[in-house]
N, C-alpha and C. Protein backbone atom coordinates (compact mmCIF):
# COMPACT_ATOMS: atom_id res chain seq x y z
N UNK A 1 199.65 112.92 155.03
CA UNK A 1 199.49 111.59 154.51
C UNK A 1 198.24 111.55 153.67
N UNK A 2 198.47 110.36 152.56
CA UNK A 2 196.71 110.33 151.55
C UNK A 2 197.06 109.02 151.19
N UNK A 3 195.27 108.72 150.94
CA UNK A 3 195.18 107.64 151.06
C UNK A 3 194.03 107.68 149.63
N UNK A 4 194.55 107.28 148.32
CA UNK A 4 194.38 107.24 147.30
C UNK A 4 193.27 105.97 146.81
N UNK A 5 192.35 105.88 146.15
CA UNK A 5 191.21 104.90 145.87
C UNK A 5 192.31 103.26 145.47
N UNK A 6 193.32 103.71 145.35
CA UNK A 6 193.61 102.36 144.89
C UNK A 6 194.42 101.42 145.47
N UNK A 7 194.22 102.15 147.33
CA UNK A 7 194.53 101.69 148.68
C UNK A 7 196.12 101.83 148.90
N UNK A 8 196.56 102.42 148.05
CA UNK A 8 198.30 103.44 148.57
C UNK A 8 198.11 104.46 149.86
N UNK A 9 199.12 104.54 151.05
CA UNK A 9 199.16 105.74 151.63
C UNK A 9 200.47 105.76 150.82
N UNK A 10 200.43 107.46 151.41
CA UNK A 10 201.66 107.87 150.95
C UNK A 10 201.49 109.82 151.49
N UNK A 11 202.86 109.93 151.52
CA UNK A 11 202.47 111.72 152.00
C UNK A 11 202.65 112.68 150.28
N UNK A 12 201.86 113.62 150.30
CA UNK A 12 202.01 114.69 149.69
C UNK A 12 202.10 116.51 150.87
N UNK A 13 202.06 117.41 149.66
CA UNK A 13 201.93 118.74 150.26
C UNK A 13 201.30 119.03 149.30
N UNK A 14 200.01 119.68 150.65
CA UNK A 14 198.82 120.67 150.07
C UNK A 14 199.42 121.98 150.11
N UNK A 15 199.24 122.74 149.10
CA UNK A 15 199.66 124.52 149.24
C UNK A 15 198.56 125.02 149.33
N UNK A 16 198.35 126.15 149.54
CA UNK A 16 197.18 126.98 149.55
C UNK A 16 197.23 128.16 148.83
N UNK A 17 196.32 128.91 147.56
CA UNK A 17 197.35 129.76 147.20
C UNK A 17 195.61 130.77 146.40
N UNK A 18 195.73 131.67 146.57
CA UNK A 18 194.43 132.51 146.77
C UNK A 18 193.06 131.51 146.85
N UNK A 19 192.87 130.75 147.80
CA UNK A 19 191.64 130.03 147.70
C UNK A 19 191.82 128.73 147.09
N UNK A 20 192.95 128.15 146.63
CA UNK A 20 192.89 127.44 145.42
C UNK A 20 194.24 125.97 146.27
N UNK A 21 193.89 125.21 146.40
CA UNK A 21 195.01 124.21 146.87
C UNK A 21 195.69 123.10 145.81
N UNK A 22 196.65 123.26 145.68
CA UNK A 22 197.79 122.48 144.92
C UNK A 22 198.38 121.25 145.33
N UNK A 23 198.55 120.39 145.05
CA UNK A 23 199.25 119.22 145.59
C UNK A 23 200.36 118.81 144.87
N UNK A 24 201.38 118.56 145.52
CA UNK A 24 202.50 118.21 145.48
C UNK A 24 202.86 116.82 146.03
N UNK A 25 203.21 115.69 145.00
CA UNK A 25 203.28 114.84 144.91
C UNK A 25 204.55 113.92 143.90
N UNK A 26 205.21 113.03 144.96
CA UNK A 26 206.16 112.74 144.77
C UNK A 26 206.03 111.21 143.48
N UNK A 27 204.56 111.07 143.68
CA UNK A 27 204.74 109.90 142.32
C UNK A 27 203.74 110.25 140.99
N UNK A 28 203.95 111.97 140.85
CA UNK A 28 203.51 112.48 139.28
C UNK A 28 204.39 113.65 139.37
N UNK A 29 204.21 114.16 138.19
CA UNK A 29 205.53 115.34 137.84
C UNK A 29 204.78 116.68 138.08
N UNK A 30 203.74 116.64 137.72
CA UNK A 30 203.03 117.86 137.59
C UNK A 30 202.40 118.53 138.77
N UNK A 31 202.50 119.61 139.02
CA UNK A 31 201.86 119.79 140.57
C UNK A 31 200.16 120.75 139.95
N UNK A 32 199.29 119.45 140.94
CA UNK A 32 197.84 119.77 140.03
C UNK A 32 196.98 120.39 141.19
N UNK A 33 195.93 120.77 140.62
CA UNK A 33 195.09 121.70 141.88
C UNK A 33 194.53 120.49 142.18
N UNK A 34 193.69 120.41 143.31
CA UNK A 34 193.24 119.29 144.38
C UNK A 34 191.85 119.35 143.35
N UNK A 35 190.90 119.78 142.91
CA UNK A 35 189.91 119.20 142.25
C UNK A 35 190.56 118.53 141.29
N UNK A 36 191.89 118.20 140.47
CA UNK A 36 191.92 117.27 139.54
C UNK A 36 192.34 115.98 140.01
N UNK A 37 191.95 116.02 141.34
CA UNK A 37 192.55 114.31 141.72
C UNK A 37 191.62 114.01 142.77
N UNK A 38 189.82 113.60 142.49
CA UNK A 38 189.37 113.21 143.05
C UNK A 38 189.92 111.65 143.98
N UNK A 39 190.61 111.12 143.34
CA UNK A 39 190.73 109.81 144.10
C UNK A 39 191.07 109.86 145.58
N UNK A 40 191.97 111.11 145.61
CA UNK A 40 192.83 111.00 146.79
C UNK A 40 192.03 111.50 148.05
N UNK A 41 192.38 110.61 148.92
CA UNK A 41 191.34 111.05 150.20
C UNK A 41 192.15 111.10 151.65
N UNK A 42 193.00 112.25 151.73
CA UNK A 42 193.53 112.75 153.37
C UNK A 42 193.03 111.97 154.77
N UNK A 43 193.51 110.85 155.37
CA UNK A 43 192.59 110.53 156.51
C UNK A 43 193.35 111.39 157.45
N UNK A 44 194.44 112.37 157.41
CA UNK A 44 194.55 112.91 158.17
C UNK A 44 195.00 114.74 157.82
N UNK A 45 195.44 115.44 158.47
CA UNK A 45 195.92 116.76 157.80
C UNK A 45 196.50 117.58 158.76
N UNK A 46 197.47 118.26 158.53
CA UNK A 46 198.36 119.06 159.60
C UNK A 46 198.59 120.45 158.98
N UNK A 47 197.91 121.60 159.90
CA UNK A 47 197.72 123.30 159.20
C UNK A 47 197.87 124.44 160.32
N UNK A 48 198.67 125.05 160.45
CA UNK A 48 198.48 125.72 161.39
C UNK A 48 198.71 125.51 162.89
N UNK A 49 199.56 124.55 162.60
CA UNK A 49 199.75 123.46 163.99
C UNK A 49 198.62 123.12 164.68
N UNK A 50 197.79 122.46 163.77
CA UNK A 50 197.08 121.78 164.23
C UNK A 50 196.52 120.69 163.58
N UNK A 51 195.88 119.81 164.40
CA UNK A 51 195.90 118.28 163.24
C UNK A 51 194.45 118.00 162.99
N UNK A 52 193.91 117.70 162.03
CA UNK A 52 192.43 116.99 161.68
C UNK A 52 192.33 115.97 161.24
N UNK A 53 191.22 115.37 161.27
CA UNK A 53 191.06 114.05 161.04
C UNK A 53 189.91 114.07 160.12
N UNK A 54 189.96 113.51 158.85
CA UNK A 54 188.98 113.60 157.91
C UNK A 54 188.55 112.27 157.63
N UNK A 55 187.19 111.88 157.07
CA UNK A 55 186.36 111.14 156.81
C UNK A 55 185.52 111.27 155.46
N UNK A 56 184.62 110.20 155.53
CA UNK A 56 183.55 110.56 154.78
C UNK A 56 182.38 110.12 155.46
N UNK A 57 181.05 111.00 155.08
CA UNK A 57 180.18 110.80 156.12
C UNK A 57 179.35 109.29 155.31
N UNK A 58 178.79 109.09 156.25
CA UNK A 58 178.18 107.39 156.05
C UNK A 58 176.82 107.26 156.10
N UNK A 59 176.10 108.72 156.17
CA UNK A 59 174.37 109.13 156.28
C UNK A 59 173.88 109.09 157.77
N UNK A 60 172.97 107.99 157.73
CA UNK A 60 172.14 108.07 159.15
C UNK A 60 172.79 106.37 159.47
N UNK A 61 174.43 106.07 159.08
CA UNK A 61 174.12 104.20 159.82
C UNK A 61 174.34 104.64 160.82
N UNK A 62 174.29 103.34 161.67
CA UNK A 62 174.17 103.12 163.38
C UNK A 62 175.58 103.04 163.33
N UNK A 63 176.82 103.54 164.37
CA UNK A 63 177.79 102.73 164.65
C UNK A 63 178.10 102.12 165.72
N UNK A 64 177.38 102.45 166.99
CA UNK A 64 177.22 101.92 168.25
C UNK A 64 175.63 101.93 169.04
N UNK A 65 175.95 100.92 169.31
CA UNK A 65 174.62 100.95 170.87
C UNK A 65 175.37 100.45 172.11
N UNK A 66 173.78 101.00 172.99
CA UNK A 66 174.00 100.60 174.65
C UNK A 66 173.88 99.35 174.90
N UNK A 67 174.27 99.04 175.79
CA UNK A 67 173.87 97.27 176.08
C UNK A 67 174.80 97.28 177.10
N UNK A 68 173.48 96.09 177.96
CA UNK A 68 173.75 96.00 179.85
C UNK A 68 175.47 95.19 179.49
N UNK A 69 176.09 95.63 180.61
CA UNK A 69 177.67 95.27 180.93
C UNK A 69 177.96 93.65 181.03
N UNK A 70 176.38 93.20 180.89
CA UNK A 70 176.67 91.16 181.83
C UNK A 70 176.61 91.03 180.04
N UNK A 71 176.68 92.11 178.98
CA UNK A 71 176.48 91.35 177.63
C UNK A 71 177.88 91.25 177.04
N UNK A 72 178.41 92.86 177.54
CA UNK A 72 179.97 92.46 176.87
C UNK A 72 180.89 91.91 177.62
N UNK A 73 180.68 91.60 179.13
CA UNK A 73 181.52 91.20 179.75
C UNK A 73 180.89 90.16 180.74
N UNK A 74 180.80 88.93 179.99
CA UNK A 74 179.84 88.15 180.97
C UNK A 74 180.46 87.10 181.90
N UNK A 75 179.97 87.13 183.07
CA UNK A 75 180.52 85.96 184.34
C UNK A 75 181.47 87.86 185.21
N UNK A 76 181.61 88.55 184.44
CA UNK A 76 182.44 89.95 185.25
C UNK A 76 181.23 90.14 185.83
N UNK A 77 180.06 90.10 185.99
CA UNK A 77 179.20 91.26 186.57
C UNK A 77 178.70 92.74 186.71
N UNK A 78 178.12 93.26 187.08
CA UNK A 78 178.44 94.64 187.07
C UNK A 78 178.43 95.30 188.05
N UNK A 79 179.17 96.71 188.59
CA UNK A 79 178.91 97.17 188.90
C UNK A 79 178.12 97.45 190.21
N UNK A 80 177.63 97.73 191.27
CA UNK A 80 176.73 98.14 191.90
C UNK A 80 176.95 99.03 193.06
């Protein structure tokens, strides 16, 4: 599956072919090497029977903190 800058999913096939990956894609004619289509961005990928999950990194943000249990779940209590 890919997930293209201009918020389409849709599936293609990556080939692999001395070092060099190709994409195959059902809404252009031409089958182009993967550096000519920056837009497209894989959130997922299946190789070898096995599955990954791709991203992009986001630097140093925060995405979680700790915090006492009476904050997310309050009048429940916690614990003791």
């Amino acid at each position: 599956m890919l997930f293209d800058q201009k918020r389409h999913f849709y599936r293609v096939l990556s080939v692999a072919v001395d070092g060099n990956y190709f994409i195959l894609d059902n809404k252009r004619d031409p089958v182009l090497p993967d550096s000519r289509l920056p837009d497209y961005q894989p959130p997922f990928s299946i190789a070898d029977g096995k599955g990954y999950l791709h991203g992009l990194r986001a630097g140093n943000k925060q995405v979680a903190s700790r915090m006492p249990l009476e904050k997310v779940a309050p009048g429940e209590g916690a614990a003791h």
